[in-house]
Protein backbone atom coordinates (compact mmCIF):
# COMPACT_ATOMS: atom_id res chain seq x y z
CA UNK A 1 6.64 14.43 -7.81
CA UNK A 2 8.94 13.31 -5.13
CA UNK A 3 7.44 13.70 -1.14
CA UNK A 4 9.00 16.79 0.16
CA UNK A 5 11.80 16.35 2.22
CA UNK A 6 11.28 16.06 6.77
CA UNK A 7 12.51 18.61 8.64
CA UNK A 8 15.54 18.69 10.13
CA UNK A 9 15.57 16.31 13.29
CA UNK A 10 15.48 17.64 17.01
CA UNK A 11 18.66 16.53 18.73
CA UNK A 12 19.83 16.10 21.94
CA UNK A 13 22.87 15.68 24.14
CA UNK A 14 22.92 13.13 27.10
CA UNK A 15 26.35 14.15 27.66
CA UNK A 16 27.91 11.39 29.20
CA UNK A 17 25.24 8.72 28.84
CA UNK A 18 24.71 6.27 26.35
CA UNK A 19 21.41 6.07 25.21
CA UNK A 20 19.59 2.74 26.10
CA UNK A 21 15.70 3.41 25.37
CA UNK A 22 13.86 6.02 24.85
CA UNK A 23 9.80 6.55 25.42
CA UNK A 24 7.10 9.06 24.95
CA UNK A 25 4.37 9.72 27.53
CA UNK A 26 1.18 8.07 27.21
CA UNK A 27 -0.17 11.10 29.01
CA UNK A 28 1.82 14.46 28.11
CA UNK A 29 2.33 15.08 24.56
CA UNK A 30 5.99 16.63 24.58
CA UNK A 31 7.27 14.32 27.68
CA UNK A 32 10.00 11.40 26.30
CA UNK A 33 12.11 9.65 28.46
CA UNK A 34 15.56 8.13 27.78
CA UNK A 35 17.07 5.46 29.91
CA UNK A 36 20.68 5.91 29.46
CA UNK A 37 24.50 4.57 31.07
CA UNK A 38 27.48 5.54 31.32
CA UNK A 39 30.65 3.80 29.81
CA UNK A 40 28.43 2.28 27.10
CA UNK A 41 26.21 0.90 29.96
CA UNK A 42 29.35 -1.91 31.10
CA UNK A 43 30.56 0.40 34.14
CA UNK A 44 29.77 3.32 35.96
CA UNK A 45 26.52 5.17 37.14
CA UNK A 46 23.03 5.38 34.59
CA UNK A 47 21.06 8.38 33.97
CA UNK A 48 17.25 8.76 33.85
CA UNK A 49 16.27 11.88 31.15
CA UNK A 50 13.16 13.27 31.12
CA UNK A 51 12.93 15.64 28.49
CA UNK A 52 9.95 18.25 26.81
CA UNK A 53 9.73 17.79 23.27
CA UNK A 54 8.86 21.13 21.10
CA UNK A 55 9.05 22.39 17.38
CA UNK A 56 11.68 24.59 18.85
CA UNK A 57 14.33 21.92 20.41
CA UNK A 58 14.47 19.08 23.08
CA UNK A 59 14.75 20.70 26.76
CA UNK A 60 15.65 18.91 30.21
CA UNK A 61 12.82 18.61 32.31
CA UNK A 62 13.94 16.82 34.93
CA UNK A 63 17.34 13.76 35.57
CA UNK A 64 17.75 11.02 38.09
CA UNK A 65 21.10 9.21 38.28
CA UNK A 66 21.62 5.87 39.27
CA UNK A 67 24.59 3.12 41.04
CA UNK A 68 24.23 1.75 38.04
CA UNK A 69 23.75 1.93 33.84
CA UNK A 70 19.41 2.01 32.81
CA UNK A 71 18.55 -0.36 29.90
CA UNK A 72 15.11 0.69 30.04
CA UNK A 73 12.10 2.59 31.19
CA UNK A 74 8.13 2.56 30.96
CA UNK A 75 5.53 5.02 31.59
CA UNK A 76 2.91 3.64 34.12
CA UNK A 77 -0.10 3.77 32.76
CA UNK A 78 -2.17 4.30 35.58
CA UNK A 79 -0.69 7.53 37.31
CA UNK A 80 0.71 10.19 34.89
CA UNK A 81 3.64 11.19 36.96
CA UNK A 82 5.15 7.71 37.36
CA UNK A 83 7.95 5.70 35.31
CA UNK A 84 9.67 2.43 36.05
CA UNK A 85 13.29 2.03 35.02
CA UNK A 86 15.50 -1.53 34.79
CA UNK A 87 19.24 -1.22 35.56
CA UNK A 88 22.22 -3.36 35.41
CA UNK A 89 22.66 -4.22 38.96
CA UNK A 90 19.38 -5.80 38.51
CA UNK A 91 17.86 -3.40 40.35
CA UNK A 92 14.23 -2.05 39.25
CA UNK A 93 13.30 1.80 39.94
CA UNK A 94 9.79 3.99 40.16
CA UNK A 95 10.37 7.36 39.75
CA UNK A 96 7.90 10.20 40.47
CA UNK A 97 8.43 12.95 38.02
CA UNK A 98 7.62 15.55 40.77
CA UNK A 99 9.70 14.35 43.21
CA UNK A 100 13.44 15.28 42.98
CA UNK A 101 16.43 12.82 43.59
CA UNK A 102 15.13 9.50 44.66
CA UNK A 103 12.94 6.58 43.06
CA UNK A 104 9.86 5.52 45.34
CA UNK A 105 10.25 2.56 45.07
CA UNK A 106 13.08 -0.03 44.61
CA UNK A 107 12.88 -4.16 44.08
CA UNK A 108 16.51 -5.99 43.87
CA UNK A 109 15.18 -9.69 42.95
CA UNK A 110 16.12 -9.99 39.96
CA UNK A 111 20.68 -11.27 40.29
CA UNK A 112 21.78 -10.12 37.05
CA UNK A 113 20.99 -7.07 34.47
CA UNK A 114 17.66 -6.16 33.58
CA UNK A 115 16.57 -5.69 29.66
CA UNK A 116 13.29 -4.95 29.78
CA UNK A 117 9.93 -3.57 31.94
CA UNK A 118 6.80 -3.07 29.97
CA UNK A 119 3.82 -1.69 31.95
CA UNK A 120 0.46 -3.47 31.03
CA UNK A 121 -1.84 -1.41 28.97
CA UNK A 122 -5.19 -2.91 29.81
CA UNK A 123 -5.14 -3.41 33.54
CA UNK A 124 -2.29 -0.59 34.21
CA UNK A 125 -1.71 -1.17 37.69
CA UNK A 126 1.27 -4.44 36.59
CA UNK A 127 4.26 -4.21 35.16
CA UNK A 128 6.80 -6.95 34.02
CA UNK A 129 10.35 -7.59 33.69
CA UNK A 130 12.77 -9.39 32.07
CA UNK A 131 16.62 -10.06 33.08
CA UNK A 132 19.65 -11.61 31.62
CA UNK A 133 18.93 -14.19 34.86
CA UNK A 134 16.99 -15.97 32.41
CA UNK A 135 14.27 -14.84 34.77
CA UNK A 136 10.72 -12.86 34.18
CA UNK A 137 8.96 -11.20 37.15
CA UNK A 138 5.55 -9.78 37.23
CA UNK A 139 5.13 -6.63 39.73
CA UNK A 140 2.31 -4.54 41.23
CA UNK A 141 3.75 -1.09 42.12
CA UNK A 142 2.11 -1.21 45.90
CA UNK A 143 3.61 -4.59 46.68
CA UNK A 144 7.11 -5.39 47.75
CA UNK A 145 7.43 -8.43 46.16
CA UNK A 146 7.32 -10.09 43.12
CA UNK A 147 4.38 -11.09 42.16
CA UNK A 148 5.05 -14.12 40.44
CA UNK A 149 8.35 -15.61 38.83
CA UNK A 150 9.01 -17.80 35.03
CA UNK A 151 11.91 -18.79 34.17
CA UNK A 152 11.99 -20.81 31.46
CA UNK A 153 14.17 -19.57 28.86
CA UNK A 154 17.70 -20.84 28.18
CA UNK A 155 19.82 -17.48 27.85
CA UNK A 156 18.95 -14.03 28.44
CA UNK A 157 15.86 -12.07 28.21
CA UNK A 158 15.66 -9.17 26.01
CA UNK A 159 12.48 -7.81 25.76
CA UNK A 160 8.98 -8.69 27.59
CA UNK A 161 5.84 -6.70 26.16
CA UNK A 162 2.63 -7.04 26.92
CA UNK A 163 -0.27 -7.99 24.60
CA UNK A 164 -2.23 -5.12 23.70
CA UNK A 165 -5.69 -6.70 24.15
CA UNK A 166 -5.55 -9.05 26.29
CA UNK A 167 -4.73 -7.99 30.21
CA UNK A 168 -3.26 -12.05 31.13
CA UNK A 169 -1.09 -12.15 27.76
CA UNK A 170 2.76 -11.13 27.18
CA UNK A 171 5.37 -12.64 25.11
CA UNK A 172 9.33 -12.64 25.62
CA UNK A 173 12.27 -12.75 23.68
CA UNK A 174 15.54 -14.23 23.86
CA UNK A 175 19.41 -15.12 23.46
CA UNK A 176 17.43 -18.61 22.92
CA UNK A 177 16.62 -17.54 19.46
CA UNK A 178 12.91 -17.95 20.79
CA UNK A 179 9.93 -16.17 21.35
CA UNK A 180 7.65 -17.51 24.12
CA UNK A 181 3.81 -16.50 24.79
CA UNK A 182 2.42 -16.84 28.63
CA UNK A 183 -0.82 -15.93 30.11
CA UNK A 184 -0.40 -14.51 33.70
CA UNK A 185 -2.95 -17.45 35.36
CA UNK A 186 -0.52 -20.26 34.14
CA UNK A 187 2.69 -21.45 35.35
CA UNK A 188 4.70 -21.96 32.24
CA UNK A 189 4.59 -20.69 28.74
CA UNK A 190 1.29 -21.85 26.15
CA UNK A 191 3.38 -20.87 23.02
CA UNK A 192 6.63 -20.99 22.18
CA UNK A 193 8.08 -19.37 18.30
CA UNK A 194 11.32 -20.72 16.70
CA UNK A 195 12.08 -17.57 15.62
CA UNK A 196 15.48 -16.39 14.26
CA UNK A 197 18.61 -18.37 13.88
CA UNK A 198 20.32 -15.78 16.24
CA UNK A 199 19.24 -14.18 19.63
CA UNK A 200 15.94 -12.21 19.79
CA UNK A 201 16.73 -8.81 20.68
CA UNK A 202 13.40 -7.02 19.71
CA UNK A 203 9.48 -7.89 20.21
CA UNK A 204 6.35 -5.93 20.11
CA UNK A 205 3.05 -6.18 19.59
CA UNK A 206 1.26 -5.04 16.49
CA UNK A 207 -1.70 -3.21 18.30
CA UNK A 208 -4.31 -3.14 15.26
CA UNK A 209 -3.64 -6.78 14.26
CA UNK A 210 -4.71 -9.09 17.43
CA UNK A 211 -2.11 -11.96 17.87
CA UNK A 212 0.40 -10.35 15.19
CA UNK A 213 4.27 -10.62 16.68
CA UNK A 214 7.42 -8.27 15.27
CA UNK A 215 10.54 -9.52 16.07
CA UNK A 216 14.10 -8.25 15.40
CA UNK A 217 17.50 -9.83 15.69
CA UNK A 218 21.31 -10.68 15.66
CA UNK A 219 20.79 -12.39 12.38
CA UNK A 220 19.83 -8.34 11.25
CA UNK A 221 16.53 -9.31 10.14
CA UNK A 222 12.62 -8.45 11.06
CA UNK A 223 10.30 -10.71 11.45
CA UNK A 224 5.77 -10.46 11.43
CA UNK A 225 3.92 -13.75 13.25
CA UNK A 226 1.15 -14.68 13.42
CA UNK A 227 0.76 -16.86 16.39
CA UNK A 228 -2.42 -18.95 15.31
CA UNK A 229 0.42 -20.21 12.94
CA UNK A 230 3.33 -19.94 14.37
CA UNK A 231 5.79 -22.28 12.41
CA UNK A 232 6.45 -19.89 9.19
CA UNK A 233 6.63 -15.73 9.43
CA UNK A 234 3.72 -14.10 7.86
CA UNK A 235 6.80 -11.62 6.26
CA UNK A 236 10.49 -11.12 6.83
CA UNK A 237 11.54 -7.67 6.21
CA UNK A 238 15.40 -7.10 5.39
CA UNK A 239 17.49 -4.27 5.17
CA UNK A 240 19.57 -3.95 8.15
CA UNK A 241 23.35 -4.10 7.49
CA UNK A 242 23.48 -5.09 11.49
CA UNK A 243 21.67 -7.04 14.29
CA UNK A 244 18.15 -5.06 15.66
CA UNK A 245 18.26 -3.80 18.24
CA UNK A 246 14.42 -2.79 18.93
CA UNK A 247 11.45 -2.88 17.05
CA UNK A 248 8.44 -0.59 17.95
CA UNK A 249 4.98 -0.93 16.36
CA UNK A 250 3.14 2.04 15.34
CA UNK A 251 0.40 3.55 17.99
CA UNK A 252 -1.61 5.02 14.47
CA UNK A 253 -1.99 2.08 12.25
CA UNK A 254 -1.32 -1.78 11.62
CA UNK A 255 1.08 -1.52 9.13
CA UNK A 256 4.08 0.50 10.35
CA UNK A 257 6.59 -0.11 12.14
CA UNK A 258 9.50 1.43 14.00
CA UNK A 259 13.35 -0.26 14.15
CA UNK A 260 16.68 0.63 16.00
CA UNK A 261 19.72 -1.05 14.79
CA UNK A 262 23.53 -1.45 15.49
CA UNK A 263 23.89 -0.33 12.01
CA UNK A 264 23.42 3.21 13.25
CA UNK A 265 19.97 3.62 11.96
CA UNK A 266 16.67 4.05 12.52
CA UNK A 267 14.02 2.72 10.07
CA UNK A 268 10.86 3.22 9.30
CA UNK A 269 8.85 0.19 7.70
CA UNK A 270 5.57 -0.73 5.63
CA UNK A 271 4.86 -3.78 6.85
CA UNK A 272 2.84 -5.34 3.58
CA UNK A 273 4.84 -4.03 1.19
CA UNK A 274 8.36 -5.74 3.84
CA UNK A 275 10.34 -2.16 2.71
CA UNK A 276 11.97 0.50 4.95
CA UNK A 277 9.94 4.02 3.46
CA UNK A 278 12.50 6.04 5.82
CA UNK A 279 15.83 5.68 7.14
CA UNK A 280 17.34 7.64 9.61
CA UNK A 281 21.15 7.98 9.54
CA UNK A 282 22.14 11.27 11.98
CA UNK A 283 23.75 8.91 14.60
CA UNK A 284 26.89 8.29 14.61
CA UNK A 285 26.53 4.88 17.47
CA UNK A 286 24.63 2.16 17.46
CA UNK A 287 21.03 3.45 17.68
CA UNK A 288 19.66 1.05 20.35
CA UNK A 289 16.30 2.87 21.23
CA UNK A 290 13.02 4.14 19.41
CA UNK A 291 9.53 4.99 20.07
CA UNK A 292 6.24 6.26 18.12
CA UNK A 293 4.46 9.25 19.59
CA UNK A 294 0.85 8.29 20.58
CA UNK A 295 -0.05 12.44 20.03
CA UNK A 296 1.91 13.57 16.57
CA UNK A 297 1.27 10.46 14.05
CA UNK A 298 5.05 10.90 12.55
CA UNK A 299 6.76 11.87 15.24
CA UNK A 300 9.54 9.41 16.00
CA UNK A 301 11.83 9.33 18.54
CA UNK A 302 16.01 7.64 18.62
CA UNK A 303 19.05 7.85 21.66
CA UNK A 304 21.87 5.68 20.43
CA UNK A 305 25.36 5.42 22.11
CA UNK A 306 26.61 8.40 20.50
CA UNK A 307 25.00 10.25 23.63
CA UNK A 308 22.37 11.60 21.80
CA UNK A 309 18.23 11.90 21.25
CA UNK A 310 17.32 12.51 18.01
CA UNK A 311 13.37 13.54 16.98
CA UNK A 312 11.99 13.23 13.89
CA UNK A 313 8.64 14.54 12.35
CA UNK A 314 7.24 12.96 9.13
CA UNK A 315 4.18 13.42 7.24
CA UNK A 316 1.47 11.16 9.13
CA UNK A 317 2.18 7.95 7.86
């Protein structure tokens, strides 16, 4: 007997605004956020969205506009009200969701666009960033500075996540074609993975299976490491028709995983078995955000540049 068909999918319209990244809560089941620009993110103002997600639609909650386009956001993980966002004038934002208008904080180090902020999950009160500058910064909320400063890649940064376990440990991708491991305490990278034959534009950490990499790329491919061995994939999963744009590993269990793509979809993968076991094709853009919920195992989340957030519910997976 076949498995009965998913609902249809929530959608909504960030009229306007392209849809950069989107991300649930860690705190509030039905908040998601969508970092979004306007123009397609190359000119023109950016749009924070934060939105309540319910079986009966996708509501506004709350918006904060920006100078410039947002390529992406992150719940802090210490205080429930609070998100950082990364814009294109290299500008980095914290937003408090019960304040109206204005961030609460602003940092303008970084001298080019920012990709990436990814708050870390086991001492919450640091965040990091990564910018086409070739540069990544580490940041305390409190502080007005930069913590500390790498730069060691060749082209620009894409993605910086932090390791799941381990509170010193992120990794980094890049227009390099590399990913590169560092550990807060040291001054350069302790790892660095020939990954793809084309820019890395996707990285995440698989957060059952310590030390276990997914990568996605220009060359349309995903790609599972193992960094103990780092000079072979552990499996290459294929199926994309263009490059990846973001790859999110599942909050619920080690072997699923979450993809965005310029081919305006949105998979869902098995991980051992290297095969998508959804796709979703309602955009009509390149689909260049996605995100698990932590609260509804099968709830997945999309924005894409078709101005649109799109919500899916599957059986738990």
């Amino acid at each position: 007997m076949a498995a009965p068909s998913p609902p249809p999918p929530l959608a909504f319209k960030t009229q306007g605004y392209n849809g950069y990244a989107v991300e649930y809560s860690p705190f509030f089941e039905n908040r998601l956020a969508c970092a979004s620009g306007a123009n397609f993110g190359i000119v023109g103002n950016g749009r924070l969205w934060l939105l309540n997600v319910s079986p009966g639609g996708i509501q506004p909650e709350r918006t904060y506009d920006t100078q410039d386009g947002l390529f992406d956001c992150a719940w802090s993980e210490n205080h429930e009200n609070q998100i950082v966002t990364s814009s294109g004038d290299g500008s980095i934002k914290l937003w408090d969701a019960t304040l109206p208008d204005f961030p609460i904080r602003n940092w303008a180090e970084h001298t080019r666009e920012v990709f990436s902020v990814n708050w870390n999950l086991v001492q919450k009160d640091i965040f990091v960033s990564g910018s086409w500058d070739m540069t990544i910064k580490l940041w305390n909320p409190e502080i007005q500075q930069s913590l500390r400063t790498w730069q060691e890649h060749t082209n620009c940064i894409y993605v910086t996540t932090w390791s799941p376990t381990d509170t010193n440990i992120f990794a980094s991708a890049s227009g390099d074609n590399t990913i590169k491991l560092w550990d807060t305490r040291h001054p350069t990278s302790i790892q660095t993975i020939p990954a793809h034959t084309s820019e890395v534009l996707a990285l995440d950490w698989n957060k059952y299976q310590p030390g276990v990499l997914v990568s996605g790329s220009v060359d349309n491919t995903i790609k599972v490491w193992d960094i103990r061995y780092p000079s072979r994939e552990r499996n290459w999963l294929r199926g994309h028709e263009y490059a990846v744009r973001r790859v999110k590993c599942s909050p619920h269990r080690g072997d699923v995983v979450v993809s965005a793509s310029y081919d305006m979809t949105m998979r869902i993968w098995d991980l051992e078995r290297g095969v998508p076991v959804f796709v979703h094709d309602g955009h009509t853009e390149f689909v260049l955000g996605c995100d698990l919920s932590m609260f509804f195992d099968g709830q997945v989340a999309s924005c894409a540049w078709d101005e649109s957030v799109h919500v899916v519910s599957l059986p738990p997976m």
